[in-house]
Protein backbone atom coordinates (compact mmCIF):
# COMPACT_ATOMS: atom_id res chain seq x y z
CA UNK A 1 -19.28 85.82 62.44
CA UNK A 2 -17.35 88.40 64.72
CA UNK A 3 -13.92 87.64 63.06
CA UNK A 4 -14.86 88.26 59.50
CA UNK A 5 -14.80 91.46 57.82
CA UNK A 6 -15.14 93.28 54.59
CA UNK A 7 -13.40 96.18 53.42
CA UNK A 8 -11.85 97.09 49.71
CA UNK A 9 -8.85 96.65 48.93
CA UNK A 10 -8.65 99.85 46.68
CA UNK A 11 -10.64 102.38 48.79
CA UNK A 12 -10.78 105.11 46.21
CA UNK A 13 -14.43 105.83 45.19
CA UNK A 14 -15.35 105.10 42.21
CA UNK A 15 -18.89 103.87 39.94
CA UNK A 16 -17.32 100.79 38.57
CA UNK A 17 -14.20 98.55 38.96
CA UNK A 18 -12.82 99.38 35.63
CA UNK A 19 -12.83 103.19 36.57
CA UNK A 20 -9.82 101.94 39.11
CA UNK A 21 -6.71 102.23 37.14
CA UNK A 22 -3.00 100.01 37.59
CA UNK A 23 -1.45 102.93 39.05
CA UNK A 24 -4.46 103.13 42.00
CA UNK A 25 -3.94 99.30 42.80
CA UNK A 26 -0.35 100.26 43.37
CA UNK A 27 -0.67 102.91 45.53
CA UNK A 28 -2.76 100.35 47.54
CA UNK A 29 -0.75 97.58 47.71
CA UNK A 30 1.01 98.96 50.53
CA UNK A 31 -2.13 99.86 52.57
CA UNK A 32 -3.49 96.31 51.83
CA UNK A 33 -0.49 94.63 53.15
CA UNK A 34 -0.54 97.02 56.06
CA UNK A 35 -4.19 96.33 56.84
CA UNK A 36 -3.68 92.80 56.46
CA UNK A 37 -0.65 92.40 59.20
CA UNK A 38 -3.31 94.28 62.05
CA UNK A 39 -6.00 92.04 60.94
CA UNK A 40 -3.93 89.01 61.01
CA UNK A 41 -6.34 86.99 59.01
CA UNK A 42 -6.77 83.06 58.37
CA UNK A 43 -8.04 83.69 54.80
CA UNK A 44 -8.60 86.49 52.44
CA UNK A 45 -11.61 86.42 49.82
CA UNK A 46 -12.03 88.82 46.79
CA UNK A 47 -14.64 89.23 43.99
CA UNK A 48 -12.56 90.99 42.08
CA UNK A 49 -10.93 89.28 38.40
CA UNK A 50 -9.37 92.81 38.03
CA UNK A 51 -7.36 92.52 41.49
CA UNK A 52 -6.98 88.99 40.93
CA UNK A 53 -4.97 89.52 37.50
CA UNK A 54 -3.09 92.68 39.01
CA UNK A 55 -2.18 89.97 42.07
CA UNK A 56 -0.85 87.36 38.89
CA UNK A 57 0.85 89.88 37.32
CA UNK A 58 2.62 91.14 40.01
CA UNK A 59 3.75 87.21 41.21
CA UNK A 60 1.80 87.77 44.93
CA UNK A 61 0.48 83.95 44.92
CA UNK A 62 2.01 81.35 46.07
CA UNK A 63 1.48 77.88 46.01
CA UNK A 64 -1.84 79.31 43.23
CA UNK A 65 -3.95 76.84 41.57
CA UNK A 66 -6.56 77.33 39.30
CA UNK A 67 -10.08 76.17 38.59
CA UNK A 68 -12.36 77.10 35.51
CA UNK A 69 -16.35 75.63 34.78
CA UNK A 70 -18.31 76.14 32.17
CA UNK A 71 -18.83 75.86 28.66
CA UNK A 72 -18.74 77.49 25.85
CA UNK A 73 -18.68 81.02 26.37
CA UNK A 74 -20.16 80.43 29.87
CA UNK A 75 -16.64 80.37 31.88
CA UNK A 76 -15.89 81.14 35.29
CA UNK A 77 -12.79 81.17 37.02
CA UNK A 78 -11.52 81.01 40.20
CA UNK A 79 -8.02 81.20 41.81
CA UNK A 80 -6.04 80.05 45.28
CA UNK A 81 -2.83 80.17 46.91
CA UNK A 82 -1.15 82.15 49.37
CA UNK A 83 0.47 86.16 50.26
CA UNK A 84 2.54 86.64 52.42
CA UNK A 85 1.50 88.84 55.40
CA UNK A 86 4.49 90.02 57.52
CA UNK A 87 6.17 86.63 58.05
CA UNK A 88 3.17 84.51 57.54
CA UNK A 89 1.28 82.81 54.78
CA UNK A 90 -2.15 83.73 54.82
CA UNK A 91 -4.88 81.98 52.29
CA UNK A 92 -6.44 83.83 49.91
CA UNK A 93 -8.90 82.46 47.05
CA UNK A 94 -10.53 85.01 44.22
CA UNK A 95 -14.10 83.61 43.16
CA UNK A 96 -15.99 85.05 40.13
CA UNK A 97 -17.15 88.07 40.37
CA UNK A 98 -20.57 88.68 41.85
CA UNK A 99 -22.84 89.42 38.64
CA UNK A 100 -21.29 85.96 37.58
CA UNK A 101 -23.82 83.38 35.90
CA UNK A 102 -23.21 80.44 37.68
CA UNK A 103 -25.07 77.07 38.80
CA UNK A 104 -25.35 76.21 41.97
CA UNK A 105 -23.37 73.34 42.04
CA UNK A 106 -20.38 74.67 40.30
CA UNK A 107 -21.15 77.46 42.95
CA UNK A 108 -21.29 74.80 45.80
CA UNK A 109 -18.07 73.24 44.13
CA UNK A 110 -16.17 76.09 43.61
CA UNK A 111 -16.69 77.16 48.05
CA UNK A 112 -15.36 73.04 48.68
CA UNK A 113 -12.38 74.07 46.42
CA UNK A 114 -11.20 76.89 48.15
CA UNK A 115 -11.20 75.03 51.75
């Protein structure tokens, strides 16, 4: 439990995610990668579908596969691959969000996908 931690990876304050504009998760990226080469982690984890699409968009995973469950209008998605930190590839998965409905066993499926 030492080695993990939690920060945000757009540390502007705000009420809700969708107050955090394009232009605010590029004037992060550099802080994130910076932040990422002290910690020197094994694997990154975000909530975030708004940070995961601006981390698409932007081509940042390699290697990404994606998963989606549901039905109907019931979907979750989640997302894996690699960034690259410094020289190094580094893990990182993006799981739905939080507030997500979800079972518990596509939640219990979902954590054996991202291993």
């Amino acid at each position: 439990i030492a080695a993990i931690n939690e920060t945000y990876y757009c540390p502007f304050r705000s009420e809700t995610e969708k107050q955090i504009s394009k232009e605010d998760l590029d004037i992060c990226l550099p802080l994130f990668k910076n932040w990422m080469k002290e910690l020197s982690p094994k694997r990154v984890l975000s909530f975030s579908s708004k940070l995961r699409d601006y981390f698409i968009g932007k081509e940042l995973i390699g290697h990404m596969e994606t998963l989606e469950l549901g039905s109907g209008k019931i979907k979750v998605k989640a997302v894996k691959g690699v960034i690259k930190v410094g020289r190094k590839n580094v893990s990182i998965a993006f799981l739905p969000e939080l507030e997500s409905t979800i079972s518990k066993e596509n939640l219990a499926f979902i954590w054996q996908w991202i291993k």
